[in-house]
N, C-alpha and C. Protein backbone atom coordinates (compact mmCIF):
# COMPACT_ATOMS: atom_id res chain seq x y z
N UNK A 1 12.75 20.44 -20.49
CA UNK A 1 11.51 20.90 -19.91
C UNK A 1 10.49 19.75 -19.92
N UNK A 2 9.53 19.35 -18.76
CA UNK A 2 8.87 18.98 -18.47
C UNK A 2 7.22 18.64 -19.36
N UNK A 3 6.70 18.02 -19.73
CA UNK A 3 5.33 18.41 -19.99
C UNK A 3 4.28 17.92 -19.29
N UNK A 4 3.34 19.55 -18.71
CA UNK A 4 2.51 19.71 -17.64
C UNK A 4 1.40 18.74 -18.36
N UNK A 5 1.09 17.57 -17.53
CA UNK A 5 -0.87 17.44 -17.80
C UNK A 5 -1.49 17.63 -16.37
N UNK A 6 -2.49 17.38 -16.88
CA UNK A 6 -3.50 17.96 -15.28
C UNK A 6 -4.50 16.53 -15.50
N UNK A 7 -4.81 16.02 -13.94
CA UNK A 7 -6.25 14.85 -13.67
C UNK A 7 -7.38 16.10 -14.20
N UNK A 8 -8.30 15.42 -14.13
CA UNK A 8 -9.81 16.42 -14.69
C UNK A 8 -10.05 16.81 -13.16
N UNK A 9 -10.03 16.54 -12.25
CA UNK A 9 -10.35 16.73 -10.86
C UNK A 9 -9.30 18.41 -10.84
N UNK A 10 -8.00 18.31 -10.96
CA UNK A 10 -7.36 19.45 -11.01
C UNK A 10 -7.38 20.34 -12.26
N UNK A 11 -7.95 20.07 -13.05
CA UNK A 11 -8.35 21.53 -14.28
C UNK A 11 -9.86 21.78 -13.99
N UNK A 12 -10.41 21.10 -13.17
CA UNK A 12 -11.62 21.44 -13.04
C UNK A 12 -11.62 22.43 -11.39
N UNK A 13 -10.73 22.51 -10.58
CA UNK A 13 -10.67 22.93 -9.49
C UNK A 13 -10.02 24.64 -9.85
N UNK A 14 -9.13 24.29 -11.11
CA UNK A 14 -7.66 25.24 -11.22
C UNK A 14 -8.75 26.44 -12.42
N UNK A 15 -10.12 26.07 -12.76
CA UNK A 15 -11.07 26.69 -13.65
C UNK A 15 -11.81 27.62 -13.05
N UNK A 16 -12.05 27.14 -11.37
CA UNK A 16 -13.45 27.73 -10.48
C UNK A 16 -12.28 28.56 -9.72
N UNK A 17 -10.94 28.89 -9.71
CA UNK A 17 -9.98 29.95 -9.25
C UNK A 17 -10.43 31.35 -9.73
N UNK A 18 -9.99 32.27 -9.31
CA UNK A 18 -10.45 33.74 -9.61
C UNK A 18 -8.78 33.65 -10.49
N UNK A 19 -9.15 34.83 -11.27
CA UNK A 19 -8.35 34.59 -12.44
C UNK A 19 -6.70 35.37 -11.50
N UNK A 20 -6.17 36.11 -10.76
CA UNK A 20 -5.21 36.51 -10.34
C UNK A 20 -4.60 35.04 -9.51
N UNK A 21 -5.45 34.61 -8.58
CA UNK A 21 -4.93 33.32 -8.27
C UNK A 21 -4.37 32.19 -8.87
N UNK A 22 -5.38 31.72 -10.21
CA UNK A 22 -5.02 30.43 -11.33
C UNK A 22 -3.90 31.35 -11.99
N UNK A 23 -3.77 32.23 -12.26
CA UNK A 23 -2.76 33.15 -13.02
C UNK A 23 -0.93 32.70 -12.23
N UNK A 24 -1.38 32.79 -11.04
CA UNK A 24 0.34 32.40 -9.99
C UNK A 24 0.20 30.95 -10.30
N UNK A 25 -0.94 30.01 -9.96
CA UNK A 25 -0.25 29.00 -9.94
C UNK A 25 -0.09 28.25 -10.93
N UNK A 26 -0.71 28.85 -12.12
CA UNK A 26 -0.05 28.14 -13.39
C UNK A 26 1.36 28.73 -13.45
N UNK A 27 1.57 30.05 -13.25
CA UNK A 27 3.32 30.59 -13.34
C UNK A 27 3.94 29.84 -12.70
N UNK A 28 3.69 29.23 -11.60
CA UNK A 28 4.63 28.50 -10.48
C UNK A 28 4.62 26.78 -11.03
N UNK A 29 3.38 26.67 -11.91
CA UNK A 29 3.58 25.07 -12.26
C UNK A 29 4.30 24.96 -13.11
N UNK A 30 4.35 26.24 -14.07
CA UNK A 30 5.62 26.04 -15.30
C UNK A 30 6.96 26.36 -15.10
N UNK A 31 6.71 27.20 -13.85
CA UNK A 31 8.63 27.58 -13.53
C UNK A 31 9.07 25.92 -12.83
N UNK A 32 7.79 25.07 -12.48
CA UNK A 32 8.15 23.73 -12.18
C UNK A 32 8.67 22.54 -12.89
N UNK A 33 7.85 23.04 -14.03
CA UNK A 33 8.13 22.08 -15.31
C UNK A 33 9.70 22.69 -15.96
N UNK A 34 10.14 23.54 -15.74
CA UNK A 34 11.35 23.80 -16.63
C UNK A 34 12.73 22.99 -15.95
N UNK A 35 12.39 22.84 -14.19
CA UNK A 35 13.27 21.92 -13.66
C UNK A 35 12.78 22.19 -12.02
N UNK A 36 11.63 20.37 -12.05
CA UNK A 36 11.48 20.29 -10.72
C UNK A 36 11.97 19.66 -10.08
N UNK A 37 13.76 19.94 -10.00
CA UNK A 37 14.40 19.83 -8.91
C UNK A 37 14.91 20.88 -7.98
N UNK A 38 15.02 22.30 -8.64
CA UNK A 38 15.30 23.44 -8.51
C UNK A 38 15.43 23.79 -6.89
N UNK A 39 16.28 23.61 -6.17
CA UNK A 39 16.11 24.01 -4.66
C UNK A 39 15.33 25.05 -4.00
N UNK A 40 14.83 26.15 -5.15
CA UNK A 40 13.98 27.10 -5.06
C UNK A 40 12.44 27.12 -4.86
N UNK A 41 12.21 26.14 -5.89
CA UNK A 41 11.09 25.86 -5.42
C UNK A 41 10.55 25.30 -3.83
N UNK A 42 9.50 25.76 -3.84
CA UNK A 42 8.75 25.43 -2.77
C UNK A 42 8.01 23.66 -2.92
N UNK A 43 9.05 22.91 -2.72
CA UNK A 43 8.06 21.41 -2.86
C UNK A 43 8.63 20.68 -1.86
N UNK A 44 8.22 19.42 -1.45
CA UNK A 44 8.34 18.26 -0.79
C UNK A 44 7.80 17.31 -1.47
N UNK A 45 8.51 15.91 -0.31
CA UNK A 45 8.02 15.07 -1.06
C UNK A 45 7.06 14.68 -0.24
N UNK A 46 5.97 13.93 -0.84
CA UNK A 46 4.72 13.13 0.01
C UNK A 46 5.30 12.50 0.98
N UNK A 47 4.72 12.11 2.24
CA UNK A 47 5.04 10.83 3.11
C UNK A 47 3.58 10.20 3.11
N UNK A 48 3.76 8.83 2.68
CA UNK A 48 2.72 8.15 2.62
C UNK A 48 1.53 7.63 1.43
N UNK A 49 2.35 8.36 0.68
CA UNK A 49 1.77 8.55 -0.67
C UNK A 49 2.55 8.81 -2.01
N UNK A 50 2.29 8.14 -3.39
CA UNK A 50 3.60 8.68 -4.38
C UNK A 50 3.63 10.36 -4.47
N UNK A 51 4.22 11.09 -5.10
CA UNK A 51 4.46 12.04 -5.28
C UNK A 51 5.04 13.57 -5.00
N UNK A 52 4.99 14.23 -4.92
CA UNK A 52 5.20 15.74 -4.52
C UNK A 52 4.21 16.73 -4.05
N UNK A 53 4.52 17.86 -2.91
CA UNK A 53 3.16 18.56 -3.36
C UNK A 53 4.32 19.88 -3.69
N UNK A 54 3.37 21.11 -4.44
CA UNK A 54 3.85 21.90 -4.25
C UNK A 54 3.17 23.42 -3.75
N UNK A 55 3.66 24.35 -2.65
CA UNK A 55 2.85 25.17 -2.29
C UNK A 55 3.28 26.76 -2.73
N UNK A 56 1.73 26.83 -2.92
CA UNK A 56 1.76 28.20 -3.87
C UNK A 56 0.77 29.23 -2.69
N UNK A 57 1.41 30.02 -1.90
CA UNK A 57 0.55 30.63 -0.59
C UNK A 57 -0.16 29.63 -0.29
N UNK A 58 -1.68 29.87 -0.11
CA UNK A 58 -2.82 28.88 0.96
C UNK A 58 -2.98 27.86 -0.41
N UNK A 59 -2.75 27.33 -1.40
CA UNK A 59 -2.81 26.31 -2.03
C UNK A 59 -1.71 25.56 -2.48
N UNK A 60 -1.86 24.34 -2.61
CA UNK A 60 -1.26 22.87 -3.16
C UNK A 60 -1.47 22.51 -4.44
N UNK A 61 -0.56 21.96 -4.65
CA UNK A 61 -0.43 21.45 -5.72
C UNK A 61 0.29 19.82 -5.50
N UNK A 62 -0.31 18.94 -5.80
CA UNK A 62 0.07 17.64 -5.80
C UNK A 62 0.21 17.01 -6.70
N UNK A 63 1.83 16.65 -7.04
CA UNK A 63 2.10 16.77 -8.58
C UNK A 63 3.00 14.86 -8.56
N UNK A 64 3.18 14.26 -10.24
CA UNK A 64 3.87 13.27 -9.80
C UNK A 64 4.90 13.43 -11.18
N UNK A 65 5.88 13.01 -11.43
CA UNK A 65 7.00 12.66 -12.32
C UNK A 65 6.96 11.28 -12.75
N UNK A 66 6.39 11.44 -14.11
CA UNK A 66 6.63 10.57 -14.60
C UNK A 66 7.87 10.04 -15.72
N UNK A 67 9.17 10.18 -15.28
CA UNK A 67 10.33 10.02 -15.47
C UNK A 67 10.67 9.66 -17.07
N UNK A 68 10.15 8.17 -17.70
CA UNK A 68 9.85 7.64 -18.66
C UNK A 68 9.82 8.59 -19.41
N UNK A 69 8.76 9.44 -19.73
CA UNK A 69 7.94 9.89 -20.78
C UNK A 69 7.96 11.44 -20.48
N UNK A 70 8.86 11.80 -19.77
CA UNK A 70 8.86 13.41 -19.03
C UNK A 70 7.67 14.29 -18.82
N UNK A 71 6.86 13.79 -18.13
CA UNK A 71 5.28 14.39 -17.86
C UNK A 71 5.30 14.57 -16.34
N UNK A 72 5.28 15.72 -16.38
CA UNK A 72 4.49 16.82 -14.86
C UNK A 72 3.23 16.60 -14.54
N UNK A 73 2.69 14.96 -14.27
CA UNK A 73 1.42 15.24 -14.05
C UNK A 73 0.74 15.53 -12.63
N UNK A 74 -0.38 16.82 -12.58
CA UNK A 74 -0.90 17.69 -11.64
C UNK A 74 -1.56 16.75 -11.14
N UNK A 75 -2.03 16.03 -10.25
CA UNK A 75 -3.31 14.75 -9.69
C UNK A 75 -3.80 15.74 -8.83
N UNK A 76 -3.84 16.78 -8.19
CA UNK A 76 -4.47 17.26 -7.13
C UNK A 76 -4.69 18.99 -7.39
N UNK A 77 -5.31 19.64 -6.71
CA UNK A 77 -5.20 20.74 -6.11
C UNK A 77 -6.49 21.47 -5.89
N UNK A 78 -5.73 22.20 -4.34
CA UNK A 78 -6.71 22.48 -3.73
C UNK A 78 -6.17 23.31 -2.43
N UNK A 79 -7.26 23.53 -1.31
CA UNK A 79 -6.51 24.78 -0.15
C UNK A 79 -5.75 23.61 0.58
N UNK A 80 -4.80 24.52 1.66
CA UNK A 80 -3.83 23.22 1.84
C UNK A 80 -4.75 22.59 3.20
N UNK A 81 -6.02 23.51 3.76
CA UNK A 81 -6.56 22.34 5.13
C UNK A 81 -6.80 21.12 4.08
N UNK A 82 -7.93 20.74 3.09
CA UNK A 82 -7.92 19.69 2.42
C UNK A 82 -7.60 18.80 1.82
N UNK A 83 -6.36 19.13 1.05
CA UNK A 83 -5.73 18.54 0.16
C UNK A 83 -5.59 16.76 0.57
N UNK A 84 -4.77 16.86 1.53
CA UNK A 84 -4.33 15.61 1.58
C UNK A 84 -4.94 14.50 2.05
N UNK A 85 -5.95 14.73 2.58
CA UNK A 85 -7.32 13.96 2.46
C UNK A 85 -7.33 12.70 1.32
């Protein structure tokens, strides 16, 4: 298993969520962390940029693997018109 950190930009976004919403997509970031290779999940990879995103209904999650040190770290999130900005 994976260990999740979050940028301050994404615990500060994933805080101002209504609590049923932050509720799925923390469930969906940890069913990520247990194995995000899982064909199930809903992810891709970036084009143009390092990382992954992953989509949880109308929000993203833009996540990176840091392989080394086994860390899920979150760098992004937000609705998906913005994100990739």
């Amino acid at each position: 298993m994976y260990t999740v950190e979050y940028s301050k930009d994404a615990r500060k976004t994933l805080l101002t969520l209504p609590a049923n919403t932050r509720g799925i997509i923390i469930a969906k970031i940890d069913e990520l962390a247990i194995n995000p290779f899982a064909a199930n999940n809903n992810v891709k990879k970036l084009q143009g940029r390092e990382g992954y995103r992953l989509r949880v209904g109308n929000w993203r999650v833009i996540y990176e693997i840091h392989g080394e040190t086994i860390v899920l770290f979150v760098v992004a999130l937000g609705a998906r018109g913005g994100i990739y900005q």
